[in-house]
Every structure is written in structure tokens, then in C-alpha cells.
C-alpha atoms as a PDB file:
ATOM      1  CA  UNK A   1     -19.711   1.654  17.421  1.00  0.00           C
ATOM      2  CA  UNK A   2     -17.774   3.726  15.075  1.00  0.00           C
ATOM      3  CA  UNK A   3     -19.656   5.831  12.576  1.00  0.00           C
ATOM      4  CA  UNK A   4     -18.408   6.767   8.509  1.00  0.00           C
ATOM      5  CA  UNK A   5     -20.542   9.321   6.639  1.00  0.00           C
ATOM      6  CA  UNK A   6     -19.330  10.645   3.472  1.00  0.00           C
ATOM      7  CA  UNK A   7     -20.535  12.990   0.799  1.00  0.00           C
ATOM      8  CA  UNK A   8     -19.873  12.738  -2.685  1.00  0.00           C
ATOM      9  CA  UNK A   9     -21.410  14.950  -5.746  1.00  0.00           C
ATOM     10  CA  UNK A  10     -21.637  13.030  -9.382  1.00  0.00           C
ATOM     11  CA  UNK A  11     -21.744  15.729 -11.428  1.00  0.00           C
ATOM     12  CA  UNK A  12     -24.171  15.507 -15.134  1.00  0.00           C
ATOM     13  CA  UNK A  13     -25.319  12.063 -13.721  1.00  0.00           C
ATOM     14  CA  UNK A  14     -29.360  11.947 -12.724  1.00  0.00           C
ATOM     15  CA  UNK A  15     -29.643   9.398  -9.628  1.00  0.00           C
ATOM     16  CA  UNK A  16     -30.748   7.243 -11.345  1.00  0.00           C
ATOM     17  CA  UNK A  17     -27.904   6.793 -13.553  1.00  0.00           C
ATOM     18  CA  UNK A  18     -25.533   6.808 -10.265  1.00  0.00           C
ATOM     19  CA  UNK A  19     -27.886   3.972  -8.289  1.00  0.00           C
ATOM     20  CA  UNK A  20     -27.571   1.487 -10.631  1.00  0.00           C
ATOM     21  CA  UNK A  21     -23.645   2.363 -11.094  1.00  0.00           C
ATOM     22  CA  UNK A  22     -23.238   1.745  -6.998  1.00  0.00           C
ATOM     23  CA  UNK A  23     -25.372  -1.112  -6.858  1.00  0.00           C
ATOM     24  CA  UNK A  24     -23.060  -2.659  -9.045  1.00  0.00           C
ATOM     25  CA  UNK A  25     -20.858  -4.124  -6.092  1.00  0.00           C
ATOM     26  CA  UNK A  26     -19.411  -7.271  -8.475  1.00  0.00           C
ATOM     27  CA  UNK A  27     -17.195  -3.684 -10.109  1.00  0.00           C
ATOM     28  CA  UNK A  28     -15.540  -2.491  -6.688  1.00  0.00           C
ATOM     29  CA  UNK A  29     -12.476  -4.276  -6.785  1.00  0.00           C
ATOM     30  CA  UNK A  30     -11.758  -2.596 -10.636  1.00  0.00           C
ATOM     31  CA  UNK A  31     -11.575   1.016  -8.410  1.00  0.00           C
ATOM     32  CA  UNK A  32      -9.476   0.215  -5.242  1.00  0.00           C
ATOM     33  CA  UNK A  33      -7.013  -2.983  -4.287  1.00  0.00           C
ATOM     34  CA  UNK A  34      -8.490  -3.222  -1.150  1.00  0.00           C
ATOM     35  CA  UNK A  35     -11.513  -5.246  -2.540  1.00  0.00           C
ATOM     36  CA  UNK A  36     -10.384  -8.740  -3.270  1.00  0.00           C
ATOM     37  CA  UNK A  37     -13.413 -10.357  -4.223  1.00  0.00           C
ATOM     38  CA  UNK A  38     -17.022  -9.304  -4.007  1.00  0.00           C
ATOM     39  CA  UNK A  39     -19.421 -11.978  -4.922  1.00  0.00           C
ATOM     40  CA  UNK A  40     -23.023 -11.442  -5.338  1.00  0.00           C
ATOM     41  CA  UNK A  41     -25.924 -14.175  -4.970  1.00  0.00           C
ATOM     42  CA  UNK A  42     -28.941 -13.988  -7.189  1.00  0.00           C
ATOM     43  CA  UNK A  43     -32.085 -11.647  -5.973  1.00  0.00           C
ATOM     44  CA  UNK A  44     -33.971 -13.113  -3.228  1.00  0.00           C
ATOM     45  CA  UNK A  45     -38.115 -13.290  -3.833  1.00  0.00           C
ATOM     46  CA  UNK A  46     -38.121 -10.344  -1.356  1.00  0.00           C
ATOM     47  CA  UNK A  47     -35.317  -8.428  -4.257  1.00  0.00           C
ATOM     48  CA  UNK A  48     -32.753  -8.548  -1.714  1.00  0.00           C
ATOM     49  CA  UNK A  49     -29.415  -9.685  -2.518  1.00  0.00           C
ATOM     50  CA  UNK A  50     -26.692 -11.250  -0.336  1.00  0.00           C
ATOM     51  CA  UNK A  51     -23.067 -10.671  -1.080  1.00  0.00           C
ATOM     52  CA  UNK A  52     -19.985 -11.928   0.319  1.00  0.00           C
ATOM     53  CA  UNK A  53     -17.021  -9.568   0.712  1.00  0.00           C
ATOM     54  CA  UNK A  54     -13.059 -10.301   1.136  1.00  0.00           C
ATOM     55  CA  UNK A  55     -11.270  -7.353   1.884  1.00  0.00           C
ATOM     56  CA  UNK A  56      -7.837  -6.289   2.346  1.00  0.00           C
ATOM     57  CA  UNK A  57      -7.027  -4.862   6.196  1.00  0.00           C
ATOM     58  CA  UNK A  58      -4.105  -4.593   8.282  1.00  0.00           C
ATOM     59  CA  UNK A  59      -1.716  -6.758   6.320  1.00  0.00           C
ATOM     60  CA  UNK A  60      -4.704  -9.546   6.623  1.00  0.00           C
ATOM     61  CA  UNK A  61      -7.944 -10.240   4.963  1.00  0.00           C
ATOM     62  CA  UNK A  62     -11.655  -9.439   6.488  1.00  0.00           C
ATOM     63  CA  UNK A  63     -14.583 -11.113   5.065  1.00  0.00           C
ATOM     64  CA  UNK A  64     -18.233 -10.554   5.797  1.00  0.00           C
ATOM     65  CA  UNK A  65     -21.737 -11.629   4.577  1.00  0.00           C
ATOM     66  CA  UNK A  66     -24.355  -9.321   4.036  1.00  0.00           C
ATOM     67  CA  UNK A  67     -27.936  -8.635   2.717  1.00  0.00           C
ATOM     68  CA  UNK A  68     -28.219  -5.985   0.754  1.00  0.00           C
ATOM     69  CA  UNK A  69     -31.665  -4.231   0.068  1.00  0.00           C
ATOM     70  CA  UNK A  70     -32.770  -2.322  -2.583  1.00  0.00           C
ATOM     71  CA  UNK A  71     -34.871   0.329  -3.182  1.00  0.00           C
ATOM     72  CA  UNK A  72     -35.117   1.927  -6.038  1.00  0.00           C
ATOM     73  CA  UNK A  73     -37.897   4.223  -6.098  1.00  0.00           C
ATOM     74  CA  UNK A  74     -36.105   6.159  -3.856  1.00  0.00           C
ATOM     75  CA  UNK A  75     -32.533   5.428  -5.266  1.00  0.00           C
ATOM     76  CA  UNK A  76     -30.833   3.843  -1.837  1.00  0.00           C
ATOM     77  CA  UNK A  77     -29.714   0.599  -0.560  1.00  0.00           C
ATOM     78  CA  UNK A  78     -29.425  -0.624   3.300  1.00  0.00           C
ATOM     79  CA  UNK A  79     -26.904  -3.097   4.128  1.00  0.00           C
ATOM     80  CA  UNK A  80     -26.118  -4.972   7.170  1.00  0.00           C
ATOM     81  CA  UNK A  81     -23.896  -8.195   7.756  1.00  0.00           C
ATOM     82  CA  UNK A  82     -24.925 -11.401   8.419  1.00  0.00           C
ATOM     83  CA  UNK A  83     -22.117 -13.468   9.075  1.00  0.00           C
ATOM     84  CA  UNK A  84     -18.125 -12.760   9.286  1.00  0.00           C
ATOM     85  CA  UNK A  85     -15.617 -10.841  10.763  1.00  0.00           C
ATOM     86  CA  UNK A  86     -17.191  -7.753  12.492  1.00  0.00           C
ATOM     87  CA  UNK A  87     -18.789  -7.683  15.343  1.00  0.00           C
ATOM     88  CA  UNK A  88     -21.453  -5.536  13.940  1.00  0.00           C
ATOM     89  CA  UNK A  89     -21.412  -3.961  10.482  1.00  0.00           C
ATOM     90  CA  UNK A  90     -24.268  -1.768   8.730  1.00  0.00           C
ATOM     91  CA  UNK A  91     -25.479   1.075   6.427  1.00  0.00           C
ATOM     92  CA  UNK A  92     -26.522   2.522   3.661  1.00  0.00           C
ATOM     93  CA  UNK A  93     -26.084   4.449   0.244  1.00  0.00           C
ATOM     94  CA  UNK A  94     -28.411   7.568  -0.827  1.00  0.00           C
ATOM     95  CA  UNK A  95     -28.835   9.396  -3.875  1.00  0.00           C
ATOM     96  CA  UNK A  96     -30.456  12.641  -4.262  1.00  0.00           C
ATOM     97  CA  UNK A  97     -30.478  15.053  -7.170  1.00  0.00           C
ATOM     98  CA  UNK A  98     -28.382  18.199  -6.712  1.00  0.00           C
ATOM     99  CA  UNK A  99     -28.035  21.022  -9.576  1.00  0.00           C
ATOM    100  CA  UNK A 100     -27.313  19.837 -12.247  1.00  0.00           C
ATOM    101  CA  UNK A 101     -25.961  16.148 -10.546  1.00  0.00           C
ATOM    102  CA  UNK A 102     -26.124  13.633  -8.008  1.00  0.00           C
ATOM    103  CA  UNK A 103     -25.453  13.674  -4.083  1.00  0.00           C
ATOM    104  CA  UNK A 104     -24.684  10.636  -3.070  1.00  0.00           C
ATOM    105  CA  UNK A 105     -24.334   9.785   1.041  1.00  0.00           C
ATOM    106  CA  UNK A 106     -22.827   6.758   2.360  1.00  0.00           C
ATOM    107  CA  UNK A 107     -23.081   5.787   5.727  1.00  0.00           C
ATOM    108  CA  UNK A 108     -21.754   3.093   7.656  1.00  0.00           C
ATOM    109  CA  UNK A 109     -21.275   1.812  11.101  1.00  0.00           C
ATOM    110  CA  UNK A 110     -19.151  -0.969  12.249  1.00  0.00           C
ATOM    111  CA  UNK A 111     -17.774  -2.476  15.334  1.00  0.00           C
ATOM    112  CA  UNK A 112     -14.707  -4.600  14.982  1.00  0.00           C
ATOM    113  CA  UNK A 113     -15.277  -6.273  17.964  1.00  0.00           C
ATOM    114  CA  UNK A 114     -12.135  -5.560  19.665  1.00  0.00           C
ATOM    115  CA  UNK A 115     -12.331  -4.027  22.968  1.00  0.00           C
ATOM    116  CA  UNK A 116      -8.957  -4.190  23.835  1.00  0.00           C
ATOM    117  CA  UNK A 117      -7.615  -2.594  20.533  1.00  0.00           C
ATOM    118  CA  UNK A 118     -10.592  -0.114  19.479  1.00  0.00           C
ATOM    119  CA  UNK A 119      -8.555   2.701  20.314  1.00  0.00           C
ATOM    120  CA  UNK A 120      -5.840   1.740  17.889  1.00  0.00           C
ATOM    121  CA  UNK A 121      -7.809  -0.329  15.265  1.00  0.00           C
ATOM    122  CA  UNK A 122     -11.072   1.474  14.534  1.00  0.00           C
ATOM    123  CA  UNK A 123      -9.401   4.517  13.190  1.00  0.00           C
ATOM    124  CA  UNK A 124      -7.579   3.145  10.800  1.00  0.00           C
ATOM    125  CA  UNK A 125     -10.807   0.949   9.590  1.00  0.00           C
ATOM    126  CA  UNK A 126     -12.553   4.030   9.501  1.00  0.00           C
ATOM    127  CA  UNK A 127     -10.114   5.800   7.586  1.00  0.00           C
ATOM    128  CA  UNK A 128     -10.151   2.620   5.235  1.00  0.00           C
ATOM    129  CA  UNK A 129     -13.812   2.929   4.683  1.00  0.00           C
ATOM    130  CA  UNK A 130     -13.810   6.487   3.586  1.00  0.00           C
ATOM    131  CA  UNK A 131     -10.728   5.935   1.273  1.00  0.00           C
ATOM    132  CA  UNK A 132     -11.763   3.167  -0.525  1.00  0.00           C
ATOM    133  CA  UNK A 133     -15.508   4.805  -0.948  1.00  0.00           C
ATOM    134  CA  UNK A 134     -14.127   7.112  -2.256  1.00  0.00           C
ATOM    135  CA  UNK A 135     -11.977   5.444  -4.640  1.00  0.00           C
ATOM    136  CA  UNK A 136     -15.207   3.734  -5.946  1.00  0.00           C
ATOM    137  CA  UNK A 137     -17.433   6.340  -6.171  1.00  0.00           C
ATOM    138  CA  UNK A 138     -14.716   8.318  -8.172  1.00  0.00           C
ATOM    139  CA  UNK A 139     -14.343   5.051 -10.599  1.00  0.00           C
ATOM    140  CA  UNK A 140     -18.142   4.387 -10.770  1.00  0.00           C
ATOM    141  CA  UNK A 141     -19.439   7.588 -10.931  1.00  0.00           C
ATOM    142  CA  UNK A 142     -16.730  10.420 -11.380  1.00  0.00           C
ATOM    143  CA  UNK A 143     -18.179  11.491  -8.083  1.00  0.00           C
ATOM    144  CA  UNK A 144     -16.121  13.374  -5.788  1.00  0.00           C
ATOM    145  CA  UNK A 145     -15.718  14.007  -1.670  1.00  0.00           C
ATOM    146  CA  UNK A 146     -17.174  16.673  -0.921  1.00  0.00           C
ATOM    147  CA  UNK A 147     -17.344  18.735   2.682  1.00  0.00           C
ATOM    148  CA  UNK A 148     -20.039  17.057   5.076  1.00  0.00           C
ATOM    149  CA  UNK A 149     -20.923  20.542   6.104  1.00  0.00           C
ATOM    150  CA  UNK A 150     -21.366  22.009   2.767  1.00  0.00           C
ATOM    151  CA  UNK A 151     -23.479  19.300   2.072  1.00  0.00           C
ATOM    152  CA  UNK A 152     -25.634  19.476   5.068  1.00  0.00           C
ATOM    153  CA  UNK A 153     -25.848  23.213   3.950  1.00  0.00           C
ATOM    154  CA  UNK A 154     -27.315  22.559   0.362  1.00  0.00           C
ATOM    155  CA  UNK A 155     -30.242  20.486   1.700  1.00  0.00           C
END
């Protein structure tokens, strides 16, 4: 399984401000091409939302369901597919207050489900993933990468 973890810092934004901007995901395709369509169902009793994703990859489309869960008090949201084209696909978005900002943390892991072509394939989806994360955090938030280890440093 192939791992993603990125660190981005939103700076004058309390987390609270920067939670509801990411839990937006209907706005994802206005920061990066690669999102095609991202369609969001109404809360479940539970709060949960499911979303369907279409995504550009590889010259081809990859779609996925998945049920997204939200918790506000402590300003994160898990994720984890349900149906579509990855074998396996889950995470999760943090945000934490740093100086005078927010530190947001993304994680994912995903398995494509392609033995045969992991080697060749899983790079460039991770590279993907960080990208386009990056792309939306930047549009949604004015947040940008920063180093993992810096990061880990601050706290």
C-alpha cells in the first residue's frame, strides 16, 4: 500500500476557518483539472457524507465512492472508499493551530490494485495526490507545502 502525507501551513486562518474550507469537496475541481466531478450526497443520520469522485489519471478517468466522516470538534475528516476503482483507498485531513495559522496534514493511502504495474503506476498516483492537494489547499486556503520534517519539528 502506498502512503501520501503532506504538510501545508494556512497562514491568518484559525482551523476552524480552514475545516470548513476543505470540507468543501463540491469546490475541488475550481483549484486543479484533475478533478472532473465531485458530487456529494446529503448528510447521513450518523453526519457522514458519501461522495462520488471522477478523476483525471493516466490519460483515463478513475472514479471512486467514499464515506466521508466528520468531526468537527477536533477539525478532521476520515475518508475511505466504498466502491470504485482502487483496490483500497483511505485517509484523512487534520487541522491544528500553528502561530499565528493553520497546519493542516493530509494523509492518504491507496492501493491501485495492480500487481503487475505497481512499480511503474503507484508513483506517478502518488505524485498525483500530492500535486493536486496541493493545488487545492493553495486555492481553498492560501495554504502552502511545507517540509514534513519541519513540521514534525514544530509539534
Amino acid at each position: 500500500m502506498r502512503h501520501v502525507v503532506l504538510h501545508a501551513l494556512a497562514d491568518g486562518l484559525a482551523p476552524a476557518d480552514v475545516y470548513d474550507r476543505i470540507s468543501d469537496f463540491r469546490r475541488y475541481p475550481e483549484y486543479s483539472d484533475t478533478f472532473r466531478e465531485v458530487h456529494v450526497a446529503p448528510p447521513q443520520p450518523d453526519g457522514s457524507t458519501v461522495s462520488d469522485w471522477t478523476v483525471k489519471f493516466r490519460g483515463g478517468l478513475m472514479r471512486w465512492r467514499e464515506r466521508d466522516t466528520y468531526s468537527p470538534e477536533t477539525y478532521s475528516i476520515a475518508f475511505e472508499q466504498i466502491s470504485g476503482d482502487f483496490r483500497s483507498f483511505e485517509g484523512s485531513w487534520r487541522c491544528e493551530a500553528r502561530g499565528g495559522g493553520t497546519l493542516v496534514v493530509f494523509t492518504a493511502a491507496f492501493d491501485l490494485g495492480i500487481p503487475s504495474l505497481a512499480m511503474i503506476l503507484d508513483p506517478v498516483a502518488e505524485s498525483a495526490v500530492r500535486t493536486n492537494m496541493a493545488r487545492v489547499l493553495r486555492g481553498l486556503a492560501g495554504a502552502e507545502v511545507i517540509d514534513e520534517r519541519a513540521a514534525a519539528a514544530r509539534g
